[in-house]
N, C-alpha and C. Protein backbone atom coordinates (compact mmCIF):
# COMPACT_ATOMS: atom_id res chain seq x y z
N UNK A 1 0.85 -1.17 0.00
CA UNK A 1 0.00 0.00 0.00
C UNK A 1 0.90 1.23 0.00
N UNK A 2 0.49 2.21 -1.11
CA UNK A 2 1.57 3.66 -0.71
C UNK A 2 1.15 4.47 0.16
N UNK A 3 2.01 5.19 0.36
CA UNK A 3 2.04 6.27 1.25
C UNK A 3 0.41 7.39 1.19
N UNK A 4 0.33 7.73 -0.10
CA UNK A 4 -0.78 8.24 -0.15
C UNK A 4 -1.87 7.38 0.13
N UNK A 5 -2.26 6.21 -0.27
CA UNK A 5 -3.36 5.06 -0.20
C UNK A 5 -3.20 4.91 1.45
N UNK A 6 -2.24 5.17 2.02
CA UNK A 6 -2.23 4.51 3.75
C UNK A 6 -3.12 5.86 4.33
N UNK A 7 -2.26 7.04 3.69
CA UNK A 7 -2.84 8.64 4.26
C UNK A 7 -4.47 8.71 3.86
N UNK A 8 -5.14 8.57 2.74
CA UNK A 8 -6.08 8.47 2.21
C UNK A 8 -7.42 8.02 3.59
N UNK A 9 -6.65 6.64 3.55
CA UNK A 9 -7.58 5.26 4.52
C UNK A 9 -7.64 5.69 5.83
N UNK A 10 -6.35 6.06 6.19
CA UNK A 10 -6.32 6.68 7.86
C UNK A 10 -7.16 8.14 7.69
N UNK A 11 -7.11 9.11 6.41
CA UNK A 11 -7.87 10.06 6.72
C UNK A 11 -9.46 9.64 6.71
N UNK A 12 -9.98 8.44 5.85
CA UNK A 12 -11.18 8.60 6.11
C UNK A 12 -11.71 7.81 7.25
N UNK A 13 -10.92 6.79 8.03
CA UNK A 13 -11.62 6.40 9.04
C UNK A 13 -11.69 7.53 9.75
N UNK A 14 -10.51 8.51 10.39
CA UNK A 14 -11.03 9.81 10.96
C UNK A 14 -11.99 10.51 10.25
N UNK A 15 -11.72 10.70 9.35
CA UNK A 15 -13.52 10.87 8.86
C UNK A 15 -14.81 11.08 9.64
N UNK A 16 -14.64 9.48 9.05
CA UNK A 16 -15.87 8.30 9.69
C UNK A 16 -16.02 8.39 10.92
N UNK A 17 -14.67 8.29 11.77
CA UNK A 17 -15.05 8.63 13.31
C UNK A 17 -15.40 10.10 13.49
N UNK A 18 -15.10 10.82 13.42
CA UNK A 18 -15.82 12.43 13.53
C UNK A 18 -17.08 12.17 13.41
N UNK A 19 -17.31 11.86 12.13
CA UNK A 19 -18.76 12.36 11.71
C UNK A 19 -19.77 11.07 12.82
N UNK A 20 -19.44 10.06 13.07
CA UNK A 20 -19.98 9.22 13.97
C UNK A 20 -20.23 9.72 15.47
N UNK A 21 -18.92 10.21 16.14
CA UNK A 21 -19.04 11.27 17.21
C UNK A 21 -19.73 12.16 17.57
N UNK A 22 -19.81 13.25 16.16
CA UNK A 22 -20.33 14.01 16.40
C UNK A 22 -22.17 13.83 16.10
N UNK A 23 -22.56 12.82 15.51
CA UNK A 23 -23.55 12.48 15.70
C UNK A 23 -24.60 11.63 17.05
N UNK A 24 -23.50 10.88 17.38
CA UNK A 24 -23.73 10.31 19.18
C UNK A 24 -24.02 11.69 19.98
N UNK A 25 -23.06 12.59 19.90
CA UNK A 25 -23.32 13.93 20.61
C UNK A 25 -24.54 14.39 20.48
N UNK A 26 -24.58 15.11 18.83
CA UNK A 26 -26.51 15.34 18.24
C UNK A 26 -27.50 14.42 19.23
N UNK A 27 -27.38 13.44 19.03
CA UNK A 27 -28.58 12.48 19.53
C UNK A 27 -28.78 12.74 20.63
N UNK A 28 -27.39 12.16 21.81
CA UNK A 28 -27.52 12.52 23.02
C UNK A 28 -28.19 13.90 23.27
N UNK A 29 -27.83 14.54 23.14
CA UNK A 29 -28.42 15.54 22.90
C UNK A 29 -29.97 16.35 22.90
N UNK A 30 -30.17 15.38 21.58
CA UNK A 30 -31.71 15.47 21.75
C UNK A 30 -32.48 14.53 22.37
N UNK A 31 -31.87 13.40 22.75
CA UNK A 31 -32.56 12.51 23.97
C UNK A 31 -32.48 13.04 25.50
N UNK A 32 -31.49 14.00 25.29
CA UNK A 32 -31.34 14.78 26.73
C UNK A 32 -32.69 15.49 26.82
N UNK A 33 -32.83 16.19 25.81
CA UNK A 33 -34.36 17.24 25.41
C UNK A 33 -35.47 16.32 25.59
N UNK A 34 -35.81 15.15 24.98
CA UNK A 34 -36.59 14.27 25.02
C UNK A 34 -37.03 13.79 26.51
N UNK A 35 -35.81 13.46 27.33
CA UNK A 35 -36.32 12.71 28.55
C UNK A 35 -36.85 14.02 29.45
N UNK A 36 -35.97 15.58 29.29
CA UNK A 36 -36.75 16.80 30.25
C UNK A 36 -37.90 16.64 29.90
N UNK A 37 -38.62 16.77 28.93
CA UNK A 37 -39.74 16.97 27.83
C UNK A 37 -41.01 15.66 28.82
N UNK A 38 -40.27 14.98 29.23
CA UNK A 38 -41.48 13.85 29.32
C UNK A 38 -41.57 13.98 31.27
N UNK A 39 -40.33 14.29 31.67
CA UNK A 39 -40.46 14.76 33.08
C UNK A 39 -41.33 15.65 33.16
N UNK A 40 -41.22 16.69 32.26
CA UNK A 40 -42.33 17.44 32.44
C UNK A 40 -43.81 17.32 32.38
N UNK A 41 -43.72 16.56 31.50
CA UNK A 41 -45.27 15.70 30.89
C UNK A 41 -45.83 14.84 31.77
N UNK A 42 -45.18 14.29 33.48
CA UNK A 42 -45.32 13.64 34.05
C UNK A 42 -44.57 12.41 34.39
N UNK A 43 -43.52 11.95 33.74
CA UNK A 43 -42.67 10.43 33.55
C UNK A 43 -41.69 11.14 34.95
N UNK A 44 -41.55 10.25 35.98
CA UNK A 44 -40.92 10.07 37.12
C UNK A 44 -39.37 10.54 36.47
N UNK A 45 -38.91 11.53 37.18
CA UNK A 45 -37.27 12.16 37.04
C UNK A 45 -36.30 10.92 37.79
N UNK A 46 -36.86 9.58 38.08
CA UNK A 46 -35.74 8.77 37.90
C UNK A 46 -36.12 7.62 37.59
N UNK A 47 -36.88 7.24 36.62
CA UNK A 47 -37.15 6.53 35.94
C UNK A 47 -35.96 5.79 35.30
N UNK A 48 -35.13 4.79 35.50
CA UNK A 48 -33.93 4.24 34.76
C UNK A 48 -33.81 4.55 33.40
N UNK A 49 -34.87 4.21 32.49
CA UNK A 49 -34.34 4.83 31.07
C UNK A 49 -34.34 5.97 30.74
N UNK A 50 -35.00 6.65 31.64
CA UNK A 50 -34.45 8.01 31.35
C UNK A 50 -33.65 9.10 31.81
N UNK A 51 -32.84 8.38 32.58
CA UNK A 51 -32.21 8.54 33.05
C UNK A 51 -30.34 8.53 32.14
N UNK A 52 -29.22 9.93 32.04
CA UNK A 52 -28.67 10.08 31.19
C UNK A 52 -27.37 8.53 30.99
N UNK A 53 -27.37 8.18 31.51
CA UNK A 53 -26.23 6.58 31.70
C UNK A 53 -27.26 5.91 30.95
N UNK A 54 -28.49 5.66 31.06
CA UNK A 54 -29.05 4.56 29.96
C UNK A 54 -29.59 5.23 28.90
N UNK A 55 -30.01 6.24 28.20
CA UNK A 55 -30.54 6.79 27.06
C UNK A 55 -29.10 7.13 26.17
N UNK A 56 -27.74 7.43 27.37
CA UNK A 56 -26.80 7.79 26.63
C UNK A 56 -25.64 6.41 26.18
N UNK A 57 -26.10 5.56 26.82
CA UNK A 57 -25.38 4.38 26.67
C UNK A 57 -26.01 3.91 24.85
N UNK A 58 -27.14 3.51 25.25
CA UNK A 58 -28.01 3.25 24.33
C UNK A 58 -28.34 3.87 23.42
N UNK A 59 -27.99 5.02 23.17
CA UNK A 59 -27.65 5.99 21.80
C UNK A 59 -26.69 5.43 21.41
N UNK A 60 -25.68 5.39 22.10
CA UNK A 60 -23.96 5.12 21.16
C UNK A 60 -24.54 3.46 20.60
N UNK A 61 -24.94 2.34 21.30
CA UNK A 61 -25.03 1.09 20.93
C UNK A 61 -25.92 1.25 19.47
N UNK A 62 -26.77 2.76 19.94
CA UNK A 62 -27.99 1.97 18.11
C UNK A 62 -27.30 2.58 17.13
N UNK A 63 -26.60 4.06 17.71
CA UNK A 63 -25.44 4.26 16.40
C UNK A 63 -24.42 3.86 15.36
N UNK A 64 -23.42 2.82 16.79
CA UNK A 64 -22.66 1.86 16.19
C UNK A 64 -23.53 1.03 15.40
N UNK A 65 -24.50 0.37 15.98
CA UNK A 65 -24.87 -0.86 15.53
C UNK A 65 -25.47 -0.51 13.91
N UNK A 66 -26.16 0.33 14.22
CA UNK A 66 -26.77 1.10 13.37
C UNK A 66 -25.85 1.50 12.02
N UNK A 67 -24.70 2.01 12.12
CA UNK A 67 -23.70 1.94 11.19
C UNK A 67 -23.13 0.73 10.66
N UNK A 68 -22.86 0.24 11.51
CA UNK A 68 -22.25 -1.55 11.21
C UNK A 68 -23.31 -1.96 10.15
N UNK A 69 -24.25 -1.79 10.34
CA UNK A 69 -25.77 -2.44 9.50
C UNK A 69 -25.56 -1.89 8.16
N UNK A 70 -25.46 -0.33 8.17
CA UNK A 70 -25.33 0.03 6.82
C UNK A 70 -24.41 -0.27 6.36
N UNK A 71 -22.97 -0.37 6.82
CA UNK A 71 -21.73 -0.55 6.02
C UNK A 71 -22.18 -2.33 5.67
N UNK A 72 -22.60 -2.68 6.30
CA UNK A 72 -23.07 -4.33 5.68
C UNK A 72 -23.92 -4.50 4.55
N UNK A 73 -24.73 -3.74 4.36
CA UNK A 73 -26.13 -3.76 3.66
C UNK A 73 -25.03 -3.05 2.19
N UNK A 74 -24.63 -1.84 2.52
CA UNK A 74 -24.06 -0.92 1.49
C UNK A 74 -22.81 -2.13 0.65
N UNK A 75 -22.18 -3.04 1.44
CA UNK A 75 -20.95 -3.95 1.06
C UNK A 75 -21.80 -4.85 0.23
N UNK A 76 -22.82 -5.19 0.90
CA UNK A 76 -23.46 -6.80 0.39
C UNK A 76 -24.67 -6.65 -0.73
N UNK A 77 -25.47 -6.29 -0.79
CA UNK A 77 -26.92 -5.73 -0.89
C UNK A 77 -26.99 -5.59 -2.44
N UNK A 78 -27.38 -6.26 -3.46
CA UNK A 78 -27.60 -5.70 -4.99
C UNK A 78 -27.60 -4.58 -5.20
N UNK A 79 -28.83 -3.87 -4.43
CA UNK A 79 -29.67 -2.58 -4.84
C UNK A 79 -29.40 -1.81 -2.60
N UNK A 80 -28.20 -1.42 -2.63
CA UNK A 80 -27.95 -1.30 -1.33
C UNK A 80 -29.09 0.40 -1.16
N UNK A 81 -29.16 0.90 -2.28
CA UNK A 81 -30.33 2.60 -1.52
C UNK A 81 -31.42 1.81 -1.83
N UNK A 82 -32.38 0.87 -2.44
CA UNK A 82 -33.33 0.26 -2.15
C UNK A 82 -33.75 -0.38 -1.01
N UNK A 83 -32.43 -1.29 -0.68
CA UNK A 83 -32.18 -2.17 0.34
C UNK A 83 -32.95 -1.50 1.90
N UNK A 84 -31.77 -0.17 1.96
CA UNK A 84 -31.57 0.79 2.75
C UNK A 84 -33.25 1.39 3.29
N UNK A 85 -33.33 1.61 2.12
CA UNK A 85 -35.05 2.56 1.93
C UNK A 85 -36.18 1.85 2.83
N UNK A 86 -35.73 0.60 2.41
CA UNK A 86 -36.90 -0.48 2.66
C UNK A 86 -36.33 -0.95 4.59
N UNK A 87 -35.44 -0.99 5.12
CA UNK A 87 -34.76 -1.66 5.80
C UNK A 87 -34.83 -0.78 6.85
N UNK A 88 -34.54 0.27 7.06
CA UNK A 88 -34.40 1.29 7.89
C UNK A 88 -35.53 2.07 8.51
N UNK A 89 -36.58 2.22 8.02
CA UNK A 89 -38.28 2.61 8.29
C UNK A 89 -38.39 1.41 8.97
N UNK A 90 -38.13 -0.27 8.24
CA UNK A 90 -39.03 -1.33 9.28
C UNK A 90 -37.86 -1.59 10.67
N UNK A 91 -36.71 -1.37 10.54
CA UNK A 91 -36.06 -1.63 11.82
C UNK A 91 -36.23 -0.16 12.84
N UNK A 92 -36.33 1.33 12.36
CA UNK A 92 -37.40 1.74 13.58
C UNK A 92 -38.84 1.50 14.10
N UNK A 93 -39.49 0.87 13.26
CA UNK A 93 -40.55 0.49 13.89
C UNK A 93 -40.39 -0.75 14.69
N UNK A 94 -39.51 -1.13 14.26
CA UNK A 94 -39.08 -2.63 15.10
C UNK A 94 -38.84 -2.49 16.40
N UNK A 95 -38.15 -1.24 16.37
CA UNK A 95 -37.31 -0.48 17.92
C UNK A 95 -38.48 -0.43 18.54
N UNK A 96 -39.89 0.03 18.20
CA UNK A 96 -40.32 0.15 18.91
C UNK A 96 -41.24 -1.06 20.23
N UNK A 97 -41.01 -2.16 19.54
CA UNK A 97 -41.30 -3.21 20.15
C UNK A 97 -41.19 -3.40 21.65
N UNK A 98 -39.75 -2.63 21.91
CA UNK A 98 -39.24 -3.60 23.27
C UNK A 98 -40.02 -2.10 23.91
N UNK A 99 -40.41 -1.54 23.74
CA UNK A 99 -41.46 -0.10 24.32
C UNK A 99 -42.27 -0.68 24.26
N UNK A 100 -43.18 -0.95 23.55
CA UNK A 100 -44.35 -1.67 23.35
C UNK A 100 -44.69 -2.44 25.13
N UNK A 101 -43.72 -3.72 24.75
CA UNK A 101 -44.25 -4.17 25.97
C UNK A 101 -43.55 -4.32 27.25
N UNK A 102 -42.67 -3.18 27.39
CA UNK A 102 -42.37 -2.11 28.74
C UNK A 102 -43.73 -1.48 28.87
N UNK A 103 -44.48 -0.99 28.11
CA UNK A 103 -45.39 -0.62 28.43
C UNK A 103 -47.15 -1.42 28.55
N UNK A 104 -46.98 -2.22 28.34
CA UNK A 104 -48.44 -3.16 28.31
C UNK A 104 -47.69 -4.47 29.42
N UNK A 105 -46.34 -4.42 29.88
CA UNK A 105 -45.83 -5.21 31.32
C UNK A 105 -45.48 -4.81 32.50
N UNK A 106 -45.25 -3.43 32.30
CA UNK A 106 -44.50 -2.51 33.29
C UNK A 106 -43.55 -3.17 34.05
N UNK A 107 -42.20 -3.62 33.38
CA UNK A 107 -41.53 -4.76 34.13
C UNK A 107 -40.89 -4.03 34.85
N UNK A 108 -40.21 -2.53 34.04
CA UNK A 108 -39.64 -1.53 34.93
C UNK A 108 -40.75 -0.82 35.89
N UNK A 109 -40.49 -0.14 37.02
CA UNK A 109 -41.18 0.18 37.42
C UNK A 109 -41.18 1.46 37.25
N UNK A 110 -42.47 2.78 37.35
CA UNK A 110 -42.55 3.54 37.40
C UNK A 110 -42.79 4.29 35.39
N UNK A 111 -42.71 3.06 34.89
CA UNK A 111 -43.45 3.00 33.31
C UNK A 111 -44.58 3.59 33.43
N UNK A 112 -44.93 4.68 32.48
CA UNK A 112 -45.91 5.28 31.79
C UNK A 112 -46.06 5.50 30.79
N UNK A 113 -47.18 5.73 29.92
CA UNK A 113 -47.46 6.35 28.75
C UNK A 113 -46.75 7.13 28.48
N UNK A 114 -46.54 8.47 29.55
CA UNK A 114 -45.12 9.28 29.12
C UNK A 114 -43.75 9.17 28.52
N UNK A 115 -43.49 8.05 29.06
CA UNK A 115 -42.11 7.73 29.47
C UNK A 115 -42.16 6.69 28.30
N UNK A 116 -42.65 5.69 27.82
CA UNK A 116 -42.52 5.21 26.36
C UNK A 116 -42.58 5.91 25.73
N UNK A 117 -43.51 7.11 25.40
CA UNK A 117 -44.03 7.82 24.19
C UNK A 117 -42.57 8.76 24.53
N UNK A 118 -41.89 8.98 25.12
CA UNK A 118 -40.36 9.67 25.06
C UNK A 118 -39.29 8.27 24.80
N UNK A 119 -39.28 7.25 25.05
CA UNK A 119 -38.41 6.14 24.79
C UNK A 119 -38.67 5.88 23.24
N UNK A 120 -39.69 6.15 22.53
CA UNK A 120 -40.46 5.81 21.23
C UNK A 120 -39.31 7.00 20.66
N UNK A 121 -39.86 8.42 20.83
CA UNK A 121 -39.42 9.45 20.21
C UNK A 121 -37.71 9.36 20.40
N UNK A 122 -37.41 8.94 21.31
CA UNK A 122 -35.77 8.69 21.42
C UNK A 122 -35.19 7.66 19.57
N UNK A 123 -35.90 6.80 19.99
CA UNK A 123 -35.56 5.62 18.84
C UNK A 123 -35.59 7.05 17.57
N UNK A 124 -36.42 7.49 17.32
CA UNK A 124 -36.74 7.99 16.26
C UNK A 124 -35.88 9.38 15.76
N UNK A 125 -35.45 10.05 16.95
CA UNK A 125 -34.23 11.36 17.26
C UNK A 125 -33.07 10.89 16.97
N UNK A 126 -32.89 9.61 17.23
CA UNK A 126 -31.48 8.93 17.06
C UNK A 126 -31.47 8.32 15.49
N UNK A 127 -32.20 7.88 14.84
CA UNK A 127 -32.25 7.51 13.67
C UNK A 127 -32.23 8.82 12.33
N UNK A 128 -32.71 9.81 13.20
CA UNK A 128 -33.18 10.93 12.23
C UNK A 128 -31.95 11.63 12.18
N UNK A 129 -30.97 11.97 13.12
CA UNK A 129 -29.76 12.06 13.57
C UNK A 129 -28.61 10.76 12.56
N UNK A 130 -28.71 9.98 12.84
CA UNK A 130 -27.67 8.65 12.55
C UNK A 130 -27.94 8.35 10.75
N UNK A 131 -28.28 8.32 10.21
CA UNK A 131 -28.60 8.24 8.88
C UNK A 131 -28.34 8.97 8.03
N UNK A 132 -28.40 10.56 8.31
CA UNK A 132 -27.54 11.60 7.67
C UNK A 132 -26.02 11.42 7.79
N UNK A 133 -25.91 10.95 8.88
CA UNK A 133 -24.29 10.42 9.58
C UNK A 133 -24.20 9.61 8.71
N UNK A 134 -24.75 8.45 8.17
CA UNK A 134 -24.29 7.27 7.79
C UNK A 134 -23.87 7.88 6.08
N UNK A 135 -24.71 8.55 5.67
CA UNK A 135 -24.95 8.97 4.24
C UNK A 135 -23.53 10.09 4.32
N UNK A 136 -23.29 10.65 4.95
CA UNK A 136 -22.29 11.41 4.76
C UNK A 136 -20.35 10.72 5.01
N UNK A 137 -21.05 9.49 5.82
CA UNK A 137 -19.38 8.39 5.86
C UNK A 137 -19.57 7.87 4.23
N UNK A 138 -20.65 7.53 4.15
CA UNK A 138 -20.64 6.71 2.72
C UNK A 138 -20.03 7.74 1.88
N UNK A 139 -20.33 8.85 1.73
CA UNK A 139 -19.55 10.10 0.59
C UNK A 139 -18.20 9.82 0.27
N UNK A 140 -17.59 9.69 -0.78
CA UNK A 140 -16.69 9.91 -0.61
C UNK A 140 -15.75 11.46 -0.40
N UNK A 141 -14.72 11.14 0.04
CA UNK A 141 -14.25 12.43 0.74
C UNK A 141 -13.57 13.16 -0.49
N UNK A 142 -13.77 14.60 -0.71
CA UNK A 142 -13.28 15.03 -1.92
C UNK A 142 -11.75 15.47 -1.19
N UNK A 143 -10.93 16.22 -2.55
CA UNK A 143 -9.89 15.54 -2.13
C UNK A 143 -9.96 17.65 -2.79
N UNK A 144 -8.90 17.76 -1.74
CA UNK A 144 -8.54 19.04 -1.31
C UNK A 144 -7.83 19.88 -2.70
N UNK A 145 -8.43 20.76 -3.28
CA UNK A 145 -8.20 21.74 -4.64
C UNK A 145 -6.85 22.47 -4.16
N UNK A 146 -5.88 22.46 -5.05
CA UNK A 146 -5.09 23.41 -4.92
C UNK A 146 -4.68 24.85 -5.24
């Protein structure tokens, strides 16, 4: 591998990690907004998931994971923006499952309507967030005009 091809690869995983970072941040972010938003609405201020160690843990896991998925789909996939199109709408609605029945089990305690309908909107802040991220690692990186 040359020198430029090594510089190239190392510049775009930094890239890739920036733009990944700084999207975990975005999210967190707006899941920070999300969980005040539902305290206010009534959802118990220590409710475990909404609480910033598990909404912020669990942002970075659907991000990564969430990326890993596309760089798989984008590697493997015939028609990978079809793939994508189709794949990404049914795996947030999918997210919303394990809400679903946190809320029709109340296994955690102190579960409400509030407090899913902010765990729901989390899934959905983080995806709306993470996907522009993903679309902008996929870019390739233009290469600096002299």
């Amino acid at each position: 591998m040359s020198t430029a091809t090594r510089t190239a690869t190392h510049s775009g995983i930094g890239r890739t990690a920036l733009i990944l970072i700084a999207a975990i941040i975005v999210a967190v972010a707006l899941n920070a907004l999300i969980a005040t938003a539902a305290v206010a609405s009534g959802a118990s201020a220590q409710y475990g998931p909404l609480l910033p160690p598990a909404y912020a843990s669990m942002t970075i896991v659907g991000v990564v994971a969430g990326w890993l998925g596309w760089r798989t789909i984008r590697a493997r996939a015939r028609n990978p923006r079809r793939t994508l199109a189709v794949l990404v709408p049914v795996v947030g609605v999918l997210s919303f499952v394990p809400d679903v029945v946190l809320l029709v089990t109340g296994f955690v305690p102190g579960t409400t309507p509030a407090a899913v309908l902010a765990l729901m909107a989390m899934h959905v802040a983080t995806i709306a967030v993470a996907v522009p991220s993903y679309i902008l690692t996929s870019r390739p990186q233009q290469a600096a005009s002299a």
